[in-house]
N, C-alpha and C. Protein backbone atom coordinates (compact mmCIF):
# COMPACT_ATOMS: atom_id res chain seq x y z
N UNK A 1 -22.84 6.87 -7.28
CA UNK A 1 -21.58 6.71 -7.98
C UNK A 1 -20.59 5.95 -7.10
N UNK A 2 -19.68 5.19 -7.84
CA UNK A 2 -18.89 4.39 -7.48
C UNK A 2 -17.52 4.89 -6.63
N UNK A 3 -16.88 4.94 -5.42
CA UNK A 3 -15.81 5.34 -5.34
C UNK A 3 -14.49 4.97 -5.87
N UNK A 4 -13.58 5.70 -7.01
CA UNK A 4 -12.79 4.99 -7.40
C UNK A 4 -11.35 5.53 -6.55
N UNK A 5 -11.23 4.68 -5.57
CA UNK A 5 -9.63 4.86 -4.60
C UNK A 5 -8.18 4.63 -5.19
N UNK A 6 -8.56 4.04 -6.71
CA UNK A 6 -7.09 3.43 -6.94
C UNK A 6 -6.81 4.38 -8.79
N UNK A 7 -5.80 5.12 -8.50
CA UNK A 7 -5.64 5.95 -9.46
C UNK A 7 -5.03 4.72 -10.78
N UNK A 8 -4.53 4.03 -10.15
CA UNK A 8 -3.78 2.58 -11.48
C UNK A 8 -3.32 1.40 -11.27
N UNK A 9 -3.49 0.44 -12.08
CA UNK A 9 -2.47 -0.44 -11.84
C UNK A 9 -0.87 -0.48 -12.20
N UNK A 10 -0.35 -1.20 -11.77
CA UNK A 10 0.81 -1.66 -12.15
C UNK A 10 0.78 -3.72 -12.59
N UNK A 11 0.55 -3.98 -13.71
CA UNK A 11 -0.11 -5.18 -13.94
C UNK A 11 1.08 -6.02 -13.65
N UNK A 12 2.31 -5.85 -13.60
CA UNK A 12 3.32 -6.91 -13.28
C UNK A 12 4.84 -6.32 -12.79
N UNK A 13 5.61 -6.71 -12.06
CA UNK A 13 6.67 -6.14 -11.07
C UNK A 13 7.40 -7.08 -10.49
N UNK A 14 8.82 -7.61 -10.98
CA UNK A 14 9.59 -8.10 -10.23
C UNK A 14 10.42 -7.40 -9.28
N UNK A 15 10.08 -6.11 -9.38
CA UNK A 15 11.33 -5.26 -8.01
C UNK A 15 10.57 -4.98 -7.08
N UNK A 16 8.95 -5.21 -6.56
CA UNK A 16 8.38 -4.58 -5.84
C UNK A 16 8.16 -5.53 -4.14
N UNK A 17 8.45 -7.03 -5.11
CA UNK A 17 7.95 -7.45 -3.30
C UNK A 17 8.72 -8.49 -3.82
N UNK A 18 10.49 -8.87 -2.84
CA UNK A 18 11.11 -9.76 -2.74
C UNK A 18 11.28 -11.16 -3.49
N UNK A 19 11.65 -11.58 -4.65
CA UNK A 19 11.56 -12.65 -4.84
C UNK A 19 10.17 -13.13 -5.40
N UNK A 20 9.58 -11.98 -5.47
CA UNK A 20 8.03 -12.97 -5.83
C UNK A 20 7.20 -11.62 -6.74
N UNK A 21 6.68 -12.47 -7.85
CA UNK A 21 5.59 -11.47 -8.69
C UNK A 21 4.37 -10.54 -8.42
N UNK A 22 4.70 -9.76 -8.56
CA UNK A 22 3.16 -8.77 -7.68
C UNK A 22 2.90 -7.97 -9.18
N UNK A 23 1.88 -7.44 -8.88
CA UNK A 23 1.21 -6.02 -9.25
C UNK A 23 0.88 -5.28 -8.42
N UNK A 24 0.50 -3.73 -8.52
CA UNK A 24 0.68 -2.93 -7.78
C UNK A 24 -0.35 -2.00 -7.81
N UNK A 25 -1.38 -1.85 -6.63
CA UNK A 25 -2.75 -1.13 -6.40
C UNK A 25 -2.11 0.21 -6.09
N UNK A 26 -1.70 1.53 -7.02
CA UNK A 26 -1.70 2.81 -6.87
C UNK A 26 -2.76 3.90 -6.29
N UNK A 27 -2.87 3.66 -4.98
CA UNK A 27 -4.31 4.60 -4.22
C UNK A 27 -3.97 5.64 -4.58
N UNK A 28 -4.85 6.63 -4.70
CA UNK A 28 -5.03 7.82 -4.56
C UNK A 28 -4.82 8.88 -3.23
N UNK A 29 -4.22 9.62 -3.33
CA UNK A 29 -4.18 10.49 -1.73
C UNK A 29 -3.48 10.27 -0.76
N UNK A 30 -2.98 11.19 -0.01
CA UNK A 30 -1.75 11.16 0.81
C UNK A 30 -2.06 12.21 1.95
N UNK A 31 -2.11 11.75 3.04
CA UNK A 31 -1.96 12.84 4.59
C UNK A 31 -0.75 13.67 4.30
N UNK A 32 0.47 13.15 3.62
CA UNK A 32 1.00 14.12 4.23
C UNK A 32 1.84 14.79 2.35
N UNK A 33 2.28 16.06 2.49
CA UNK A 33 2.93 16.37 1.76
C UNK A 33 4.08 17.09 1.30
N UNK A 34 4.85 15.75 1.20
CA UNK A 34 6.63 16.18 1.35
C UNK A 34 6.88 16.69 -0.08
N UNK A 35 7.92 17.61 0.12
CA UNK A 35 8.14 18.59 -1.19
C UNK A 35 8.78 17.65 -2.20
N UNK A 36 9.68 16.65 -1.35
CA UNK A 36 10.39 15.86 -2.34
C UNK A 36 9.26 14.43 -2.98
N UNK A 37 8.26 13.97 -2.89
CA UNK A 37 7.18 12.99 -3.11
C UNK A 37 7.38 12.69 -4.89
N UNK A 38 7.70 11.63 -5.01
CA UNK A 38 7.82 11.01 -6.28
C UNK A 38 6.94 10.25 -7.03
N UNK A 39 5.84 10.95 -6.29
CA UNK A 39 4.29 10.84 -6.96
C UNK A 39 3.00 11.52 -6.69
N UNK A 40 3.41 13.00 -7.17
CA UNK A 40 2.20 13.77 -6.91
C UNK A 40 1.55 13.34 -7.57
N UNK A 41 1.44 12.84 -8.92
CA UNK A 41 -0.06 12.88 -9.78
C UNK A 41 -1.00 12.12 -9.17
N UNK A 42 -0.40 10.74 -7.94
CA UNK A 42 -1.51 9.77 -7.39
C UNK A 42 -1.51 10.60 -6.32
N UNK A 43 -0.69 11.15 -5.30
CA UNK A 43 -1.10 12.18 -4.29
C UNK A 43 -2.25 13.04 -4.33
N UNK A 44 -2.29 14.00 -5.45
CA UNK A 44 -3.09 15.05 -5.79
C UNK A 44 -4.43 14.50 -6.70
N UNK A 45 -3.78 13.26 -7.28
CA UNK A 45 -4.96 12.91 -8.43
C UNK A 45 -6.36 12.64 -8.10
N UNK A 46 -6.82 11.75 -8.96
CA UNK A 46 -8.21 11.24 -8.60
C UNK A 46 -8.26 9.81 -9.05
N UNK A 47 -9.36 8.99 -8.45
CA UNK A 47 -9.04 7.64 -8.85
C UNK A 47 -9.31 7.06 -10.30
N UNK A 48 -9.03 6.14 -11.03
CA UNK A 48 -9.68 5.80 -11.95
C UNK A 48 -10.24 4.46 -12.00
N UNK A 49 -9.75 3.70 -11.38
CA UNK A 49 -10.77 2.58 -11.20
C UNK A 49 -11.57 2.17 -9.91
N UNK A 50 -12.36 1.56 -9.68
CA UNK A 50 -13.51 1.42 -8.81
C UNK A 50 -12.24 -0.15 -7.95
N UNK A 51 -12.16 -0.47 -6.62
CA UNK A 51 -12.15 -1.61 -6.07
C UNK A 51 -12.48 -3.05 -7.11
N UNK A 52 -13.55 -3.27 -6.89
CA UNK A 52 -14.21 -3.80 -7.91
C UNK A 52 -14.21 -4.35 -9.02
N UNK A 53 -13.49 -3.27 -10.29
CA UNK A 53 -12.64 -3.67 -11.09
C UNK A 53 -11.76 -3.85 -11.08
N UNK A 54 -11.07 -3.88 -9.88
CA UNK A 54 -9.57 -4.11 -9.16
C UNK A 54 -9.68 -5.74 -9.21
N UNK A 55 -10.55 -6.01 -8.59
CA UNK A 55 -10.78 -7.66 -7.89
C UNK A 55 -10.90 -7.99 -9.22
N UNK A 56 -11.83 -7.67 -10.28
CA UNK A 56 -12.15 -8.37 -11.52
C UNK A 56 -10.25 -8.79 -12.51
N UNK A 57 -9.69 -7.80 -12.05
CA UNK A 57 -8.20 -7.86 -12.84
C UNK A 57 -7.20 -8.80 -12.04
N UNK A 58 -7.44 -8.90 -10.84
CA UNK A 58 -7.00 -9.80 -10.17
C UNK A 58 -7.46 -11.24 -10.12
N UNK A 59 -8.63 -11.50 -10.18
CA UNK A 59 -8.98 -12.73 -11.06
C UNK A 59 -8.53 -13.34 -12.03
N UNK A 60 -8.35 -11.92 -13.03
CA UNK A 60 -7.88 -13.03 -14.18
C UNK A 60 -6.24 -13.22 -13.87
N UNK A 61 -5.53 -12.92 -12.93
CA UNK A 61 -4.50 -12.83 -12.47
C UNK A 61 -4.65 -14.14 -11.72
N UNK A 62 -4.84 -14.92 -10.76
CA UNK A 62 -4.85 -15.89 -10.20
C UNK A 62 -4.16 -16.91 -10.60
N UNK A 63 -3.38 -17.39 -9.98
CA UNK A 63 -2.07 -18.55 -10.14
C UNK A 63 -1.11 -17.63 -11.28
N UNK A 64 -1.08 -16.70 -12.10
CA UNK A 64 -0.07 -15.78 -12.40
C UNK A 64 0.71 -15.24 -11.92
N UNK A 65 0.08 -14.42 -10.61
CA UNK A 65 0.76 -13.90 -9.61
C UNK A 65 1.41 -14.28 -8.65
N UNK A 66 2.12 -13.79 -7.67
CA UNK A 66 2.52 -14.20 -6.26
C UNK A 66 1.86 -13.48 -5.67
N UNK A 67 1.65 -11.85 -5.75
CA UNK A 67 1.42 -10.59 -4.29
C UNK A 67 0.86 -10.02 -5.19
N UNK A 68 0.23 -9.14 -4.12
CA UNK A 68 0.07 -7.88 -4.70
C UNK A 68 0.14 -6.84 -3.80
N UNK A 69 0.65 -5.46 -4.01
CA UNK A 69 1.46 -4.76 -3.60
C UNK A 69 0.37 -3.28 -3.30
N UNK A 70 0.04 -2.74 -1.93
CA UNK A 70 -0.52 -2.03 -2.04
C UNK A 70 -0.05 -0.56 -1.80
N UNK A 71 0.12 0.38 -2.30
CA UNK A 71 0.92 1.15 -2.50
C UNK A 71 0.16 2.67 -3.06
N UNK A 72 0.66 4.22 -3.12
CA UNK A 72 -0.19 5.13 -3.40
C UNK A 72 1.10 6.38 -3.65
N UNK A 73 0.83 7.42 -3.08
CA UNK A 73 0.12 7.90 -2.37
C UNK A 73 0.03 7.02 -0.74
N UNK A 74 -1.08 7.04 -0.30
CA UNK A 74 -0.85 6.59 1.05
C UNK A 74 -1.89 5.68 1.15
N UNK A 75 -2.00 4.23 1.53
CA UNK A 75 -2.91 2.96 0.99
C UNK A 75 -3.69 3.36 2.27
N UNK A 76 -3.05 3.01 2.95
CA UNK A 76 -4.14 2.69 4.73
C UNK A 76 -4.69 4.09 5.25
N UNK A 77 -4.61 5.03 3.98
CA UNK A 77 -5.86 6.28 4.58
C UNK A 77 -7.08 6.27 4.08
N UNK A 78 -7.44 4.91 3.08
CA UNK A 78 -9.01 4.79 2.81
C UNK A 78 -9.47 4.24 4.04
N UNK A 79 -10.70 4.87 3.99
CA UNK A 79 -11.69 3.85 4.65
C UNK A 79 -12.15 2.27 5.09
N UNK A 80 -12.09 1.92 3.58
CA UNK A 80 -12.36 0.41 2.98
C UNK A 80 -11.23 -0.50 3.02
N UNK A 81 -9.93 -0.35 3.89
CA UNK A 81 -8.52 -0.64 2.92
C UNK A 81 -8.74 -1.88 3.54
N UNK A 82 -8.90 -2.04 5.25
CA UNK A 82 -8.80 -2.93 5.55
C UNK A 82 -9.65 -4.63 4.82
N UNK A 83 -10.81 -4.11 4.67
CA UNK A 83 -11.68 -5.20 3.98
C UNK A 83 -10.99 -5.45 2.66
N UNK A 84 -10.60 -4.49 1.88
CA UNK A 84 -10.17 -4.37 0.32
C UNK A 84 -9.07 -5.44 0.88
N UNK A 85 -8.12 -5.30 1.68
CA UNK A 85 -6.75 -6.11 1.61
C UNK A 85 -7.55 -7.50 2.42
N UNK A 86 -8.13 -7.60 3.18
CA UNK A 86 -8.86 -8.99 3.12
C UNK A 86 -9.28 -10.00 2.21
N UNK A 87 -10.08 -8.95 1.42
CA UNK A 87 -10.51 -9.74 0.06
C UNK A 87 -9.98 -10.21 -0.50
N UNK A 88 -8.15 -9.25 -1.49
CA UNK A 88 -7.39 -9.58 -1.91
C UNK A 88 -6.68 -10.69 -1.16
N UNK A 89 -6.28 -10.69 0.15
CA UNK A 89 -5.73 -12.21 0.81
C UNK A 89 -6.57 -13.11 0.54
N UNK A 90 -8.15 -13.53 0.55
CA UNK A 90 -8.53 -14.66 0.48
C UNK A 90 -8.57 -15.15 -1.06
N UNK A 91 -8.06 -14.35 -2.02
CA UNK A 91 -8.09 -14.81 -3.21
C UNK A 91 -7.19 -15.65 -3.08
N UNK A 92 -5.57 -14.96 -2.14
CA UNK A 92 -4.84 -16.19 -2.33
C UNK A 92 -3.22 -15.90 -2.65
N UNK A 93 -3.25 -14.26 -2.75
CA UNK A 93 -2.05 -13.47 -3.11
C UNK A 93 -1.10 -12.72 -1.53
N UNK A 94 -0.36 -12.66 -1.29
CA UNK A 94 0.42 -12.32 -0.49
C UNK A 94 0.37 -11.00 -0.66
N UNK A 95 0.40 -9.96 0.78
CA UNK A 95 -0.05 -8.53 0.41
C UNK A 95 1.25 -8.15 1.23
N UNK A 96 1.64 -7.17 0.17
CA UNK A 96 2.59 -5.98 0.55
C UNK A 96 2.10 -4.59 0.89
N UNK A 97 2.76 -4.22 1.98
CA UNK A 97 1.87 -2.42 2.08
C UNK A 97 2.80 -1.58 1.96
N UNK A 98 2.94 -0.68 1.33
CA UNK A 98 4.17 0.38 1.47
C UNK A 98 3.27 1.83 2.09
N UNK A 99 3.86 2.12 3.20
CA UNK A 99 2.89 3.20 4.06
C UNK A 99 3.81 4.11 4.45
N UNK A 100 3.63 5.44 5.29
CA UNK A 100 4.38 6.28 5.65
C UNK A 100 4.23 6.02 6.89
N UNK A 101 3.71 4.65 7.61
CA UNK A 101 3.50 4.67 9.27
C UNK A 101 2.55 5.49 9.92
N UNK A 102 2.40 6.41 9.33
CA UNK A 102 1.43 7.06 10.19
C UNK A 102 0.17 6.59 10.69
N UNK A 103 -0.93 5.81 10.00
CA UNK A 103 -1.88 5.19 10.28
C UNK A 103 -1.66 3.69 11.32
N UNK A 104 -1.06 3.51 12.46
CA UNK A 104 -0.40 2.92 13.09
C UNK A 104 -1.57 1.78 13.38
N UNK A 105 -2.86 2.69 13.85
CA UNK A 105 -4.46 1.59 14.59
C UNK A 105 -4.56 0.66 13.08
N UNK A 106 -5.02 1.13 11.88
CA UNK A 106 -5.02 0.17 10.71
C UNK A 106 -3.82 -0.71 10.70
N UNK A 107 -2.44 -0.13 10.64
CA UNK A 107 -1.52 -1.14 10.30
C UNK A 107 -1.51 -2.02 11.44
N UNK A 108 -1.53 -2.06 12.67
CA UNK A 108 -1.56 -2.53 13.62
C UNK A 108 -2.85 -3.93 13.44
N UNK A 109 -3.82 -3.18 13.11
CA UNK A 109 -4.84 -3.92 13.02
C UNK A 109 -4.66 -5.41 11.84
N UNK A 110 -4.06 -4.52 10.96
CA UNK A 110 -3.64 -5.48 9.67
C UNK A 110 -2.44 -6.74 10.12
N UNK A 111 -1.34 -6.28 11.02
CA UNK A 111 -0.75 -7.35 11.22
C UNK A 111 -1.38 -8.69 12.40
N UNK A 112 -1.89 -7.59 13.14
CA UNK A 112 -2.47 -8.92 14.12
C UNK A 112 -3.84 -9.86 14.00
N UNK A 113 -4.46 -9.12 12.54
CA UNK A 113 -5.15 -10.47 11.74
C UNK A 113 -4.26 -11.02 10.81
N UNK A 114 -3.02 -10.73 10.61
CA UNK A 114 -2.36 -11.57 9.50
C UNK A 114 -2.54 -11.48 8.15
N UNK A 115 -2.76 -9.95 7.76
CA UNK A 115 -3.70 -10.02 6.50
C UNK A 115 -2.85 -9.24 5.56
N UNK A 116 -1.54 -9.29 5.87
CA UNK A 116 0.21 -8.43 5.47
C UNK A 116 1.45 -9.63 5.58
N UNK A 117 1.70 -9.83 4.16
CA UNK A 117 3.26 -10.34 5.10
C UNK A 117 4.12 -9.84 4.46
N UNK A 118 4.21 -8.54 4.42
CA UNK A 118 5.11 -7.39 3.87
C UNK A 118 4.94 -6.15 4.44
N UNK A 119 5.82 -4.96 4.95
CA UNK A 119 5.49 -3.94 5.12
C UNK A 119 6.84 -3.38 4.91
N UNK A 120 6.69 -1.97 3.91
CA UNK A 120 7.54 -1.84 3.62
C UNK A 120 7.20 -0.03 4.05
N UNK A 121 8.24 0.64 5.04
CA UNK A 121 7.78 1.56 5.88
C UNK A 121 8.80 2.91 6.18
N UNK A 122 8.01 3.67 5.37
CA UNK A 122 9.06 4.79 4.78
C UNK A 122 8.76 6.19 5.82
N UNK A 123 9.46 6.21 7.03
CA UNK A 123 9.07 7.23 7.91
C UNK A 123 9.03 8.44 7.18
N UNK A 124 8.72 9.47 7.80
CA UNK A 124 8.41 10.75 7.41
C UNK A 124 8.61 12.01 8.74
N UNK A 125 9.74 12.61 8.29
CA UNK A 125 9.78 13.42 9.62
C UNK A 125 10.10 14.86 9.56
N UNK A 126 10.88 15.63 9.93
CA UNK A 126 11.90 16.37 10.03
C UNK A 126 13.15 16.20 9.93
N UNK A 127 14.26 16.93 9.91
CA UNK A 127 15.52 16.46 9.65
C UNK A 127 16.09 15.82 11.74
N UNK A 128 15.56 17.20 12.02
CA UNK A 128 15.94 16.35 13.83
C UNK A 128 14.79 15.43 14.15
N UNK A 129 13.40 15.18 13.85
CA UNK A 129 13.06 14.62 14.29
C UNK A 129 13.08 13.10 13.44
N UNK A 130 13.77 12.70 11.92
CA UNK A 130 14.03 12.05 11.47
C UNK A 130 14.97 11.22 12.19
N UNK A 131 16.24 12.32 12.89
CA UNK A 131 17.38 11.43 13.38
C UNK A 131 16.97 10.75 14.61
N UNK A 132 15.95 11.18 15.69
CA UNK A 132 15.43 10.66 16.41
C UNK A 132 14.49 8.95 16.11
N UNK A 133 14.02 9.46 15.27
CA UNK A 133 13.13 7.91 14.55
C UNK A 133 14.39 7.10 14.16
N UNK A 134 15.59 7.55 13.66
CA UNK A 134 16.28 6.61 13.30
C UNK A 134 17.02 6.10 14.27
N UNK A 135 17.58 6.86 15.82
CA UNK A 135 18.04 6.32 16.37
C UNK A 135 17.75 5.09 17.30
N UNK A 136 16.10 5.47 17.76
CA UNK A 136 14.99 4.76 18.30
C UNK A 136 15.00 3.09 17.52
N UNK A 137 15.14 3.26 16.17
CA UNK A 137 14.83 2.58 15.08
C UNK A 137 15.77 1.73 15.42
N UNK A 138 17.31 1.86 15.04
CA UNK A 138 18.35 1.39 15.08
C UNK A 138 18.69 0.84 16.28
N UNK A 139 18.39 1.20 17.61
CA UNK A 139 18.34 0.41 18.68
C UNK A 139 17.71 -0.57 18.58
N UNK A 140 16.19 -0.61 18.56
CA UNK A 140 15.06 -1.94 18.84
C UNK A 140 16.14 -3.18 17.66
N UNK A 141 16.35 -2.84 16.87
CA UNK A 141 17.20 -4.22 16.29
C UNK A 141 17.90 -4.56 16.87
């Protein structure tokens, strides 16, 4: 049986990635779980489509699109993500990731092949250890 990682699409989105048309790969599953999360059903859910038929919908998408937007639940805790967001770059679409940071070796990995030119990066903390990330944060700029 097929693994299906992506609970849905989102077939079209002008608010999701700057200036430019995306759709939006909804993974399944999340490391972590904040009480306030504005998407348990893909957190908790299960997938419904296979990769696969992902790429097939994105095909017929080609020169339609600008991006596509990878997003969940939590994208960079599959296995496969890195190759999956490869694939999708050599079609030809600009990839957005929206992550909670935590998977730092993947994202890391993803920017220094160039295979992201979006990251959109929603820490996750405690209330003191939030203000710490933010102060850290707010310096390096």
């Amino acid at each position: 049986m097929l693994s299906k990682p992506i609970y849905s699409i989102t077939p079209f989105s002008l608010l999701d990635y700057p200036n430019k048309s995306a759709c939006i790969l909804w993974y399944v599953g999340c490391n972590m779980r904040c009480l306030y999360c504005y998407n348990p059903e893909i957190v908790l859910g299960k997938g419904n489509k296979t990769f696969s038929e992902t790429i097939s919908f994105l095909k017929s998408r080609q020169g339609l699109l600008d991006s596509v937007v990878f997003s969940g639940g939590e994208c960079l805790s599959h296995k496969n993500i890195v190759q999956q967001i490869r694939e999708v770059k050599e079609m030809g679409f600009l990839v957005k990731i929206d992550t909670n940071g935590s998977n730092t070796t993947v994202l890391k990995q993803l920017i220094n092949e160039k295979l992201i030119d979006y990251v959109a990066l929603d820490f996750k903390a405690t209330n003191e250890n939030f203000i710490k990330i933010k102060i850290r944060f707010v310096s390096a700029i």
